[in-house]
PDB file of N, CA and C in Angstrom:
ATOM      1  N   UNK A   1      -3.847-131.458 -88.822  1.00  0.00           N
ATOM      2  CA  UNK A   1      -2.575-131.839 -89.370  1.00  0.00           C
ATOM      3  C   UNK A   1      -2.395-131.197 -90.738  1.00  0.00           C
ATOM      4  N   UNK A   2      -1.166-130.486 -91.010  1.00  0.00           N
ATOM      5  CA  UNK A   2      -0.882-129.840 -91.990  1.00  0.00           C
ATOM      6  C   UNK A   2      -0.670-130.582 -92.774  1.00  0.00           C
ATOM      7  N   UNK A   3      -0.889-130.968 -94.508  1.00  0.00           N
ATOM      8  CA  UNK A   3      -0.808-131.475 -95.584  1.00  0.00           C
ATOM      9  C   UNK A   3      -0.027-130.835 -96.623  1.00  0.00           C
ATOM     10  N   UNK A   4       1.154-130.795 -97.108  1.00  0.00           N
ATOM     11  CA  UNK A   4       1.407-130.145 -98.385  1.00  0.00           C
ATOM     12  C   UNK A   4       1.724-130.747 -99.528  1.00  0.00           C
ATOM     13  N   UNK A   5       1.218-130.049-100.936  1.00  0.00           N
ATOM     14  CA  UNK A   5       1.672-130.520-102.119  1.00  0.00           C
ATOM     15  C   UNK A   5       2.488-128.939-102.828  1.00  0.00           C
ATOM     16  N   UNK A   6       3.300-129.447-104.006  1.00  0.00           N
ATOM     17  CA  UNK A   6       3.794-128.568-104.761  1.00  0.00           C
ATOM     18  C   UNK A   6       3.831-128.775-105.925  1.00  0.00           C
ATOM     19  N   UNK A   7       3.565-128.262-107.133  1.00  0.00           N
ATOM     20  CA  UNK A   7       3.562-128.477-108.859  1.00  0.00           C
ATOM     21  C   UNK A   7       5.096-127.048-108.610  1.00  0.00           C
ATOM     22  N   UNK A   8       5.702-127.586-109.508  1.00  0.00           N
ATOM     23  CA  UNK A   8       7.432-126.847-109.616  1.00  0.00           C
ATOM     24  C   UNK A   8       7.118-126.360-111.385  1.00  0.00           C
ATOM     25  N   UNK A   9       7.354-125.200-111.671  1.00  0.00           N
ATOM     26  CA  UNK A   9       7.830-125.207-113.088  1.00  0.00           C
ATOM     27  C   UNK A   9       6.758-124.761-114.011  1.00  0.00           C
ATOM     28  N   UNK A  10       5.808-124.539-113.637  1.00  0.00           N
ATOM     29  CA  UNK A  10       4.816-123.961-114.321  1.00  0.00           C
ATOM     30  C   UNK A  10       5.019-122.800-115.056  1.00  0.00           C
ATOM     31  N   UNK A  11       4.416-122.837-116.372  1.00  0.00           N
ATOM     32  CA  UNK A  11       4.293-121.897-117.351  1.00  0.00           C
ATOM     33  C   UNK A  11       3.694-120.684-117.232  1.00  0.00           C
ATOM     34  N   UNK A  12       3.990-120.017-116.300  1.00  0.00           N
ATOM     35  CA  UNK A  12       2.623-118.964-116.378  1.00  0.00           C
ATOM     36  C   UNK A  12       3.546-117.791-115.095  1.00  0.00           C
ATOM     37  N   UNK A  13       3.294-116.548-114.931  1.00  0.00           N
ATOM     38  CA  UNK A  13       3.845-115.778-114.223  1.00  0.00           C
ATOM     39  C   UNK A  13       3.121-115.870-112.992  1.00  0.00           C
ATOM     40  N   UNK A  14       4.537-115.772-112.069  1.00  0.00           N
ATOM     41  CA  UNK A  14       3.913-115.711-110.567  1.00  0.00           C
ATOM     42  C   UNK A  14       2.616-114.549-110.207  1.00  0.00           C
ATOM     43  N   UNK A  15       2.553-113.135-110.991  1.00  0.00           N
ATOM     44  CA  UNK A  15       1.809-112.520-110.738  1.00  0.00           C
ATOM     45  C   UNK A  15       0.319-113.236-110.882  1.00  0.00           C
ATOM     46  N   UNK A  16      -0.233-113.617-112.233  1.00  0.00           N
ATOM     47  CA  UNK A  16      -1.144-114.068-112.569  1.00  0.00           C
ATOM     48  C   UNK A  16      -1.678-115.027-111.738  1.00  0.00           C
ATOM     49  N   UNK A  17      -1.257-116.291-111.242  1.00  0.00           N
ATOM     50  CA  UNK A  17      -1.025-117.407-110.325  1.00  0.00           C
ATOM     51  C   UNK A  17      -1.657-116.390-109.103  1.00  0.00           C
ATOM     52  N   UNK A  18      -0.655-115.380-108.366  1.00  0.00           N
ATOM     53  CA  UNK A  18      -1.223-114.944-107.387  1.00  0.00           C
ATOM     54  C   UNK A  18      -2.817-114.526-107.484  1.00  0.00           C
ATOM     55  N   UNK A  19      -2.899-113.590-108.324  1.00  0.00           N
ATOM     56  CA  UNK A  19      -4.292-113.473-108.662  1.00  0.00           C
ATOM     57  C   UNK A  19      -5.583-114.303-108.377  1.00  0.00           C
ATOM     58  N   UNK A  20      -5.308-115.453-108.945  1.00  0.00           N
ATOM     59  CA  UNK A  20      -6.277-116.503-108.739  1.00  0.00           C
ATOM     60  C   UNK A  20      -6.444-117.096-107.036  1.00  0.00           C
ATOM     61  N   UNK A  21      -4.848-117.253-107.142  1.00  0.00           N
ATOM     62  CA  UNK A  21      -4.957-117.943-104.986  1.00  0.00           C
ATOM     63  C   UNK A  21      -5.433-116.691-104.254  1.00  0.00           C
ATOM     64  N   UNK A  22      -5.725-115.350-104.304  1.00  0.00           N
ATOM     65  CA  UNK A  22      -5.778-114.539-103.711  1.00  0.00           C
ATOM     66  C   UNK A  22      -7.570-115.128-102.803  1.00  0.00           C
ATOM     67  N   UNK A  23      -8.133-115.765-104.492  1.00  0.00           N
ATOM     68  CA  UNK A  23      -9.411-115.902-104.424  1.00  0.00           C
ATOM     69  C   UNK A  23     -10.485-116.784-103.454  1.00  0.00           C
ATOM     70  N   UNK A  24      -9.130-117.671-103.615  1.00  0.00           N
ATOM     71  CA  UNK A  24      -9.373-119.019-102.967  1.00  0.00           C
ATOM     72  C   UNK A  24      -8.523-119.670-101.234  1.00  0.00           C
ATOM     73  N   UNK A  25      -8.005-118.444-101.177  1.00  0.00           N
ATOM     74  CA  UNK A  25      -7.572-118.887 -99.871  1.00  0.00           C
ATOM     75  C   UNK A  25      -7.804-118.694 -98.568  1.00  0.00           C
ATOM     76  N   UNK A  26      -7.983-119.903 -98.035  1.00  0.00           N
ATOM     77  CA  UNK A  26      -8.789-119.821 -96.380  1.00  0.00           C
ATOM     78  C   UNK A  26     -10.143-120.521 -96.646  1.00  0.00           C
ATOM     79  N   UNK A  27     -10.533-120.977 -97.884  1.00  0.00           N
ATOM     80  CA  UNK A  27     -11.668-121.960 -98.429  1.00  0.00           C
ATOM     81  C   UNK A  27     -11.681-122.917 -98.152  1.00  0.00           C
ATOM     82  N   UNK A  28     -12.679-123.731 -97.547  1.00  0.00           N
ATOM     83  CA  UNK A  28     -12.613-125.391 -97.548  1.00  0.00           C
ATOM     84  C   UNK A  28     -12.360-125.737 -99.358  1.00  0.00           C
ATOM     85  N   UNK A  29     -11.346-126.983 -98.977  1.00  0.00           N
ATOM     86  CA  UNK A  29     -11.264-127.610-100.343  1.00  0.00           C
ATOM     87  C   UNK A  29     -12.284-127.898-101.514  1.00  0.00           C
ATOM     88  N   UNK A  30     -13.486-128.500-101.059  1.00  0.00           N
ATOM     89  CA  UNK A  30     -14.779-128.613-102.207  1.00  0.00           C
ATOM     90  C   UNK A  30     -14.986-127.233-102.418  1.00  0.00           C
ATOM     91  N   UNK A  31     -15.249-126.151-101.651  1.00  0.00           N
ATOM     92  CA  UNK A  31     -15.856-124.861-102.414  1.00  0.00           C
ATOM     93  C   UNK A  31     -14.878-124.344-103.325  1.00  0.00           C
ATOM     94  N   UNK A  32     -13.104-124.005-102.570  1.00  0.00           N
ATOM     95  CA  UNK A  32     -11.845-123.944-103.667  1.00  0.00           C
ATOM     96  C   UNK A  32     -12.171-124.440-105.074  1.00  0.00           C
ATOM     97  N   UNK A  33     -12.247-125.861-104.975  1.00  0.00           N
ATOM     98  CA  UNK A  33     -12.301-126.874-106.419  1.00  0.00           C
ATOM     99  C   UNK A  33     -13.871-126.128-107.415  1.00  0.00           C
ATOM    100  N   UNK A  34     -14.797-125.965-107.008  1.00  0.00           N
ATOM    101  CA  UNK A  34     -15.860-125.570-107.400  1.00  0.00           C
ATOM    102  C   UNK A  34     -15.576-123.881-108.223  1.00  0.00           C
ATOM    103  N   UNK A  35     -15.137-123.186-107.178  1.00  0.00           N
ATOM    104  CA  UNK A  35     -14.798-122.281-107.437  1.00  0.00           C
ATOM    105  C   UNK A  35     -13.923-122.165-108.940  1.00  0.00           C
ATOM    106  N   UNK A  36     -12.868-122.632-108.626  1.00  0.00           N
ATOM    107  CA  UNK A  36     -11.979-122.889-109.308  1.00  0.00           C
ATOM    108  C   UNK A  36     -12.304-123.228-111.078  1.00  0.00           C
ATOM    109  N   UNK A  37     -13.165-124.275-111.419  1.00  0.00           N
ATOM    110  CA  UNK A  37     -13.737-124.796-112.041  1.00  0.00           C
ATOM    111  C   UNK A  37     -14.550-123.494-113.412  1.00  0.00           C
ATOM    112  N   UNK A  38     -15.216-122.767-112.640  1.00  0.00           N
ATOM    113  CA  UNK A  38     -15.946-121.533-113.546  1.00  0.00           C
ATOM    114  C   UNK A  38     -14.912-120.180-113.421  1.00  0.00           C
ATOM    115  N   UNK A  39     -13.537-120.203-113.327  1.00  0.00           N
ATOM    116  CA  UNK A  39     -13.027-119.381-113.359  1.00  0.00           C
ATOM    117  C   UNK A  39     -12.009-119.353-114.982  1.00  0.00           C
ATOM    118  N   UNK A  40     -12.175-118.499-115.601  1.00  0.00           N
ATOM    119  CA  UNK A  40     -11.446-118.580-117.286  1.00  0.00           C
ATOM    120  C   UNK A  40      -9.758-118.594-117.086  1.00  0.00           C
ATOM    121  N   UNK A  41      -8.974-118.197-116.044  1.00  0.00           N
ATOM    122  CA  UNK A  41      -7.807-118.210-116.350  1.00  0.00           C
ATOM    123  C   UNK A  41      -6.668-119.622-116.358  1.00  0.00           C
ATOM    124  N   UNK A  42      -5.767-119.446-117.018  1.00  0.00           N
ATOM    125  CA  UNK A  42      -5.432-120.394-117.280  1.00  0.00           C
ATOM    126  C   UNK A  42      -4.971-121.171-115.659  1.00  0.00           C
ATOM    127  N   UNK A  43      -4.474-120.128-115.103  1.00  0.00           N
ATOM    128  CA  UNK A  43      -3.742-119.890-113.659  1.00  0.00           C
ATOM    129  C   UNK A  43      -4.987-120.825-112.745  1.00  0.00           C
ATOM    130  N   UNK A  44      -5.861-121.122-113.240  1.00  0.00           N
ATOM    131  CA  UNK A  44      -7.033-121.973-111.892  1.00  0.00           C
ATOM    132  C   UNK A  44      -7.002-123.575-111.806  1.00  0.00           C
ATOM    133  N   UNK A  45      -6.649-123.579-113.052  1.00  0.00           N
ATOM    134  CA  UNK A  45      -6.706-124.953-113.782  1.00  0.00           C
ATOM    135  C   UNK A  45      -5.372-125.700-112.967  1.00  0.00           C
ATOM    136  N   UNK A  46      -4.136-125.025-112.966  1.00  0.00           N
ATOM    137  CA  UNK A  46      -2.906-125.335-112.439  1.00  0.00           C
ATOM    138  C   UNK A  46      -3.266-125.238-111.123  1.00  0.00           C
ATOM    139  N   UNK A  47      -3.936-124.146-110.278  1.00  0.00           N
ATOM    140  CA  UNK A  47      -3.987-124.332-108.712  1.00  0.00           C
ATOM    141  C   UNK A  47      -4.783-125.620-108.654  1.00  0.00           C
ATOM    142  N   UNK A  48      -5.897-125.566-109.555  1.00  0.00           N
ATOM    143  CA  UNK A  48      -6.803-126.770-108.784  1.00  0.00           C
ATOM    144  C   UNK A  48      -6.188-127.859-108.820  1.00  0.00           C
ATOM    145  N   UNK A  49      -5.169-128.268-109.891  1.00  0.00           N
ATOM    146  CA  UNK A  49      -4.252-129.660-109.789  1.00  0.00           C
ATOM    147  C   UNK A  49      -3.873-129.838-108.463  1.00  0.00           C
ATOM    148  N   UNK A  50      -3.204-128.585-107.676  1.00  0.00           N
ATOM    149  CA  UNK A  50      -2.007-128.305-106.834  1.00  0.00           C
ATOM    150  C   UNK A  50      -2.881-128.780-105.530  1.00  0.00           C
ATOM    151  N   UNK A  51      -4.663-128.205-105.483  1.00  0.00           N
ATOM    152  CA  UNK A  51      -4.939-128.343-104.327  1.00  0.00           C
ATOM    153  C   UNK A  51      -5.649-129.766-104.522  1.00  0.00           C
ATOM    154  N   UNK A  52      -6.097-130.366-105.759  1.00  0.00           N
ATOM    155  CA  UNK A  52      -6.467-132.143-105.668  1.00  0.00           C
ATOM    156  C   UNK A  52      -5.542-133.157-104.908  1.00  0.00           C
ATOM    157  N   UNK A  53      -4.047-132.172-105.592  1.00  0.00           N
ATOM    158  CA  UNK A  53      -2.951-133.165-105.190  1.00  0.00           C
ATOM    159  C   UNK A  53      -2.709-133.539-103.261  1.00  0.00           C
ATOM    160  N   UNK A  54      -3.328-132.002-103.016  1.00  0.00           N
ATOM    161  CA  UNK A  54      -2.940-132.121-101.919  1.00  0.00           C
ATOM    162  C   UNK A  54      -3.505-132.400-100.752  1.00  0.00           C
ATOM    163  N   UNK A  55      -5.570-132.610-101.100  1.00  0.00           N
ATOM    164  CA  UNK A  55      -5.988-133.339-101.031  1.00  0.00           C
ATOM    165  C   UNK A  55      -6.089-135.067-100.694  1.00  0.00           C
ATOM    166  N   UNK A  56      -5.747-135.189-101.911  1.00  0.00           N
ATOM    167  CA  UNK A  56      -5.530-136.482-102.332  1.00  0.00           C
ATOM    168  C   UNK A  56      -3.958-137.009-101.300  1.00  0.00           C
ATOM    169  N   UNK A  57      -3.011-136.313-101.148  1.00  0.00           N
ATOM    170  CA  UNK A  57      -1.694-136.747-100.033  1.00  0.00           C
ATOM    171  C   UNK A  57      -2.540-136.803 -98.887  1.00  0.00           C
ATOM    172  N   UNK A  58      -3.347-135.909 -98.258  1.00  0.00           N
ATOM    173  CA  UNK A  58      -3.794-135.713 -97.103  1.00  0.00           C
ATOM    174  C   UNK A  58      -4.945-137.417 -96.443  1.00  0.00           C
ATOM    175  N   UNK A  59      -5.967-137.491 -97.863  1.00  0.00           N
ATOM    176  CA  UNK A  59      -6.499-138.681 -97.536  1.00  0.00           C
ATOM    177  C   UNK A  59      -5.768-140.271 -97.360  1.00  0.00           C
ATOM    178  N   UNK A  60      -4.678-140.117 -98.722  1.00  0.00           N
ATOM    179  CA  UNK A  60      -3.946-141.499 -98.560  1.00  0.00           C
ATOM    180  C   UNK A  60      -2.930-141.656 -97.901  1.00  0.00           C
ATOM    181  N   UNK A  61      -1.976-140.349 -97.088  1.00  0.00           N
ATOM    182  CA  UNK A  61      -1.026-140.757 -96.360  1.00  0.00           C
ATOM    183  C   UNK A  61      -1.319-140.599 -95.043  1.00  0.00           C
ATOM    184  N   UNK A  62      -2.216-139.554 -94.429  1.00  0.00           N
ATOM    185  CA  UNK A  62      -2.846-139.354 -93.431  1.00  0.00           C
ATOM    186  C   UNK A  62      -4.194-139.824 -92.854  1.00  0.00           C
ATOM    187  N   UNK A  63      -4.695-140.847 -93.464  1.00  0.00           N
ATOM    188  CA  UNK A  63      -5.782-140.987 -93.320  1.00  0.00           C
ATOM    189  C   UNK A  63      -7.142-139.882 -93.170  1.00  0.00           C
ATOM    190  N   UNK A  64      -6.803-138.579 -93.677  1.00  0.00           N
ATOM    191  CA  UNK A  64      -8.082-137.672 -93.298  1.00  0.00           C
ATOM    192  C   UNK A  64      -9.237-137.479 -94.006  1.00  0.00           C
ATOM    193  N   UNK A  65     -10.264-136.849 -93.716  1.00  0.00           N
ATOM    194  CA  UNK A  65     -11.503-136.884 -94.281  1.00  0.00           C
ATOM    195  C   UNK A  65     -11.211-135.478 -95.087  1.00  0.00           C
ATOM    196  N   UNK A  66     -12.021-135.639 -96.390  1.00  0.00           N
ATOM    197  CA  UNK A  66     -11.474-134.537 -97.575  1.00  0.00           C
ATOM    198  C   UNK A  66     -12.510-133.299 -97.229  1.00  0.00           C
ATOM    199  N   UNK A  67     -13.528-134.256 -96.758  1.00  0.00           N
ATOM    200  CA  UNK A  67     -14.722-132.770 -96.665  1.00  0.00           C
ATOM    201  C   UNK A  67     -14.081-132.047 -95.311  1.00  0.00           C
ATOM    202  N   UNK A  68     -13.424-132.289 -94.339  1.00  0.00           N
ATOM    203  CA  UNK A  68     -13.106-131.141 -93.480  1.00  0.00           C
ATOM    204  C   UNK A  68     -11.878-130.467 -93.538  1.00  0.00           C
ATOM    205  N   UNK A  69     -11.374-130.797 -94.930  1.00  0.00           N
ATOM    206  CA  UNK A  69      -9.995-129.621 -95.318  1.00  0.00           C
ATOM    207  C   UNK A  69     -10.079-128.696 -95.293  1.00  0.00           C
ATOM    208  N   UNK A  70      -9.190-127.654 -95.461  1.00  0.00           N
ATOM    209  CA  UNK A  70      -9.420-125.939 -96.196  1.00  0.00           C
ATOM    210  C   UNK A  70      -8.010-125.540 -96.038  1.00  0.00           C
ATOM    211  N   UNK A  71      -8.192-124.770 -97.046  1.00  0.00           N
ATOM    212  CA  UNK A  71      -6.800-124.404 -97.576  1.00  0.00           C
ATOM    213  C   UNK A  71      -6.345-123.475 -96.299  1.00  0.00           C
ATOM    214  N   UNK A  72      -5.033-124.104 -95.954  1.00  0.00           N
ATOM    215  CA  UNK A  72      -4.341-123.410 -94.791  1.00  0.00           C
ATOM    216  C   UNK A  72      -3.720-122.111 -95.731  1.00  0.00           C
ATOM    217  N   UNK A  73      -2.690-122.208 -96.058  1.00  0.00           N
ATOM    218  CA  UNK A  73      -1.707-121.450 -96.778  1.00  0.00           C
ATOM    219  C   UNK A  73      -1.639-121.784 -98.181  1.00  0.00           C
ATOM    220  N   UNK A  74      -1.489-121.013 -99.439  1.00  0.00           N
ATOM    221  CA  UNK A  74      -1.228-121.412-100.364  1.00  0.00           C
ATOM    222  C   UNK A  74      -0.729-119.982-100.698  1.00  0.00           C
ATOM    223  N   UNK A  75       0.708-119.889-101.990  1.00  0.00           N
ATOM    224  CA  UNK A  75       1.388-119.013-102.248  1.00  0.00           C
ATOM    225  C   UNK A  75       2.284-119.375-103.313  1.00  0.00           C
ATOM    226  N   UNK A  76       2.647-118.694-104.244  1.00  0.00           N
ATOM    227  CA  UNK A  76       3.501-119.056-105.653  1.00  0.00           C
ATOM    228  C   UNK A  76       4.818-118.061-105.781  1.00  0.00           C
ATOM    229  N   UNK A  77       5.777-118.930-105.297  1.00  0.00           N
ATOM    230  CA  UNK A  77       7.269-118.719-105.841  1.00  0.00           C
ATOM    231  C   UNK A  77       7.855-118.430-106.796  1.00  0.00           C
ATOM    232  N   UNK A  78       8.630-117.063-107.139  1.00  0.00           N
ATOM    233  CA  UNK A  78       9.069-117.913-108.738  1.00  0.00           C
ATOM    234  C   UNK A  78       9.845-118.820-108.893  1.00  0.00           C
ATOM    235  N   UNK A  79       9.770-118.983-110.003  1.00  0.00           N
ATOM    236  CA  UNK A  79      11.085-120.104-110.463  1.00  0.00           C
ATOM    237  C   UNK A  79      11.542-119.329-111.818  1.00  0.00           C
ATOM    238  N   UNK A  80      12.444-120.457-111.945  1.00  0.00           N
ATOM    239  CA  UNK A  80      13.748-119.881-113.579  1.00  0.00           C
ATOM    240  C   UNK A  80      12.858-119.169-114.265  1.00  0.00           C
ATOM    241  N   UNK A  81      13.317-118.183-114.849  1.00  0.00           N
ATOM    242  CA  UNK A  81      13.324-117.403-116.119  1.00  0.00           C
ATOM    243  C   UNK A  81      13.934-118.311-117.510  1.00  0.00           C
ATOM    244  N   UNK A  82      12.773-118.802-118.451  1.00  0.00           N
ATOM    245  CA  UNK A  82      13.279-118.808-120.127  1.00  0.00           C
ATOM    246  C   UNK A  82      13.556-117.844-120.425  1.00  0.00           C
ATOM    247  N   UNK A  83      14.335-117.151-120.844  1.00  0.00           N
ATOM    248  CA  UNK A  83      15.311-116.085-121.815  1.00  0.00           C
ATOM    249  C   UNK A  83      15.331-116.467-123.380  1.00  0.00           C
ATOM    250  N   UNK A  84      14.374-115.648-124.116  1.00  0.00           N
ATOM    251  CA  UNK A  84      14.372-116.442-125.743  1.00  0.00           C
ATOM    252  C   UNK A  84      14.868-115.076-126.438  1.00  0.00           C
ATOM    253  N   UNK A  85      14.938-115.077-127.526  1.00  0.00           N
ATOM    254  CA  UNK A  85      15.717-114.061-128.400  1.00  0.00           C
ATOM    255  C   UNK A  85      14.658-113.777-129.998  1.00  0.00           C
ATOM    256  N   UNK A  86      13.847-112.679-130.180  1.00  0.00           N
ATOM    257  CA  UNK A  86      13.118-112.812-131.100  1.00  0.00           C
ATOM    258  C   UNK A  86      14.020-111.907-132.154  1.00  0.00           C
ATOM    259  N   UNK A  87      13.722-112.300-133.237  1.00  0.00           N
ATOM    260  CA  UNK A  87      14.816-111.649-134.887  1.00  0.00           C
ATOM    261  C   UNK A  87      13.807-110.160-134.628  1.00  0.00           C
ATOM    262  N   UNK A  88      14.575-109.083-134.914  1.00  0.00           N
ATOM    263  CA  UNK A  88      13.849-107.489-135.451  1.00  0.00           C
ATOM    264  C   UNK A  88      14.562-107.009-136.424  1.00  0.00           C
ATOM    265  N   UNK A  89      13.788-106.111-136.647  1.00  0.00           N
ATOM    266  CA  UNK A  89      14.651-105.107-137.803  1.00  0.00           C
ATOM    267  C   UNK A  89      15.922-104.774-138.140  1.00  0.00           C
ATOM    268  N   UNK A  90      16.507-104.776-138.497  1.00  0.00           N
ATOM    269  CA  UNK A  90      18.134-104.477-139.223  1.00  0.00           C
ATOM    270  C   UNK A  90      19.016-105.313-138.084  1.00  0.00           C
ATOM    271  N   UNK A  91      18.434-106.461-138.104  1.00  0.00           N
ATOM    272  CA  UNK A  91      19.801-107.635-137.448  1.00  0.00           C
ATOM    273  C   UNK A  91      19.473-107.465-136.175  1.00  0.00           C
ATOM    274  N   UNK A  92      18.916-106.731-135.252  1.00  0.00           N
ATOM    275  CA  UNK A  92      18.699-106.845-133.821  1.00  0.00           C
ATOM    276  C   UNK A  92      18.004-108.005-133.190  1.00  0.00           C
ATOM    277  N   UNK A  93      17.727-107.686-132.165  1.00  0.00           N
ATOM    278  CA  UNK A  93      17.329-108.689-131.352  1.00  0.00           C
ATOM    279  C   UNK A  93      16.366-108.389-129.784  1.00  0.00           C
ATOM    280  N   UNK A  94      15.195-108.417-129.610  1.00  0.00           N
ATOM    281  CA  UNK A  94      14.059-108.570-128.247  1.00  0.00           C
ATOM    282  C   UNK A  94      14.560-109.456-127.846  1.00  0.00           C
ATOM    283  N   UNK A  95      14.797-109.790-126.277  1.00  0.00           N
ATOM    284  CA  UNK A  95      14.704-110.402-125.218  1.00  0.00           C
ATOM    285  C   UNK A  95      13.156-111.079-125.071  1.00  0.00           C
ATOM    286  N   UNK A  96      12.955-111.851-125.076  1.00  0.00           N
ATOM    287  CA  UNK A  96      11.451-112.384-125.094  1.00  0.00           C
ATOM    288  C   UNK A  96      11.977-113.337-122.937  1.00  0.00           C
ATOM    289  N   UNK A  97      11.044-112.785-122.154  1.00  0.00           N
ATOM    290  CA  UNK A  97      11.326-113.448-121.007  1.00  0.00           C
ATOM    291  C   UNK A  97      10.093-114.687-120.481  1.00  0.00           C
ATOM    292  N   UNK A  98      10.547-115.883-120.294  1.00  0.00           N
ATOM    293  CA  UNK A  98       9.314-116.646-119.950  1.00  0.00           C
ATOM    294  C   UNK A  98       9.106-117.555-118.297  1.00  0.00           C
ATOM    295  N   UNK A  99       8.716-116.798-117.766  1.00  0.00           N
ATOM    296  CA  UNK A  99       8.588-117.143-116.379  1.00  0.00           C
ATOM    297  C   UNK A  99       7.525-118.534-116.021  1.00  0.00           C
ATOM    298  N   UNK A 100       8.413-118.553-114.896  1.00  0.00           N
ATOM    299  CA  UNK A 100       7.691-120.103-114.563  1.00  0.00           C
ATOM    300  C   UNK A 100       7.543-119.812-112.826  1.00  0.00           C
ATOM    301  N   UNK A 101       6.990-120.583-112.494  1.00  0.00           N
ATOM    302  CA  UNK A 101       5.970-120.689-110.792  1.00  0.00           C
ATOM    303  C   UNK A 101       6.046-121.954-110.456  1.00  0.00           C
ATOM    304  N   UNK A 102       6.700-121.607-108.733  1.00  0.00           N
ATOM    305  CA  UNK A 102       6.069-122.922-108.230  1.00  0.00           C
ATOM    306  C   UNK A 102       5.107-122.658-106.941  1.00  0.00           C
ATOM    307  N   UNK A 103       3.676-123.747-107.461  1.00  0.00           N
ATOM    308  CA  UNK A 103       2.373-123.347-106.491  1.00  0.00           C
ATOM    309  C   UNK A 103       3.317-124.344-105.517  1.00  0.00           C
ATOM    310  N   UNK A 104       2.419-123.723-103.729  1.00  0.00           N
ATOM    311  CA  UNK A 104       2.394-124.261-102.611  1.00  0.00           C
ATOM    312  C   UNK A 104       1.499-124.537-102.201  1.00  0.00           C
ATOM    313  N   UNK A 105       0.506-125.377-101.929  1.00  0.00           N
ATOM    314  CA  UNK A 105      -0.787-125.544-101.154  1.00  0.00           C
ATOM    315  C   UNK A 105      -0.588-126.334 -99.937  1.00  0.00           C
ATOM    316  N   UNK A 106      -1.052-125.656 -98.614  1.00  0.00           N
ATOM    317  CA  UNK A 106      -0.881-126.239 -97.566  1.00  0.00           C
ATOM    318  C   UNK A 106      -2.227-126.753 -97.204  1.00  0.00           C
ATOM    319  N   UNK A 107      -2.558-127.700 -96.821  1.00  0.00           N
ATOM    320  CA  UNK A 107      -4.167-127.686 -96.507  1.00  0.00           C
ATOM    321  C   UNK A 107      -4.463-128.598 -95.286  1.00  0.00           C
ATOM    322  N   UNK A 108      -5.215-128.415 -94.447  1.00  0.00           N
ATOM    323  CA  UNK A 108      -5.387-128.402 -92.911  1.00  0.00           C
ATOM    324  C   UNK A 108      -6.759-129.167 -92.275  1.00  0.00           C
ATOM    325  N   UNK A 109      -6.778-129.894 -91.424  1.00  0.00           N
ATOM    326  CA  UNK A 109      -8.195-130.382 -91.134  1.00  0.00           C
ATOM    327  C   UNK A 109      -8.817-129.704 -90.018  1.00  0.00           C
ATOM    328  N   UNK A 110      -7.575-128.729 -89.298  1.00  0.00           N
ATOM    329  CA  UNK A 110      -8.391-127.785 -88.206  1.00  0.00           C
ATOM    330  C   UNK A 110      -8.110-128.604 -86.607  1.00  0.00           C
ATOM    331  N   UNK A 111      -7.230-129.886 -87.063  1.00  0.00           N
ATOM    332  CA  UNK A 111      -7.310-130.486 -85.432  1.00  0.00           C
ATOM    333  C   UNK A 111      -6.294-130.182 -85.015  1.00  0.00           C
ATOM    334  N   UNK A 112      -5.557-130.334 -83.827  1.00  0.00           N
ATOM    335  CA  UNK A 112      -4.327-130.431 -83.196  1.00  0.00           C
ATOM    336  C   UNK A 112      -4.111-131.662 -82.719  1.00  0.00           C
ATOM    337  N   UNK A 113      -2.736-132.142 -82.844  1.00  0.00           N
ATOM    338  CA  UNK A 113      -2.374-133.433 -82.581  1.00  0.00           C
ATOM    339  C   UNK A 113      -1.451-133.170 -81.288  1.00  0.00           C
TER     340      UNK A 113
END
């Protein structure tokens, strides 16, 4: 049975985000989280929320066991663009752009119903 969670709005560029899920997908959930854990980018910290969460839906609304999850699908959308305006030299003005992501984690116990 398929499980999904989503975190909307995240600070960080969809590229980067991809990077990290590239790493972790098709993993049972404990090795993901482990994984996840000794990795420096900021981008791991936000998936691992995404895949606890979804986890955590899977055990309390579905009744399933956490140790036979693994990440079915997981993939990051963008979302809105912040548009900021930084002061320059003789009155001008940089476009400063600040992108935001929304993670998908699908995660799966492998049975058919």
């Amino acid at each position: 049975m398929e499980v999904k969670a989503v975190t909307r709005y995240v600070r960080i560029s969809p590229l980067k985000v991809r990077l990290v899920m590239d790493v972790v997908r098709g993993m049972p959930v404990g090795k993901a989280l482990s994984t996840l854990t000794y990795m420096p980018q900021k981008a791991a910290r936000e998936v691992a929320r995404t895949i606890k969460s979804a986890a955590a839906n899977a055990e309390n609304n579905f009744d399933l066991d956490r140790k036979t999850l693994f990440i079915k699908r997981i993939y990051a959308d963008q979302g809105p663009v912040l548009k900021r305006f930084m002061p320059r030299a003789r009155g001008m003005a940089n476009r400063i752009r600040k992108p935001t992501t929304h993670i998908t984690v699908v995660v799966d116990d492998g049975e058919e119903y």
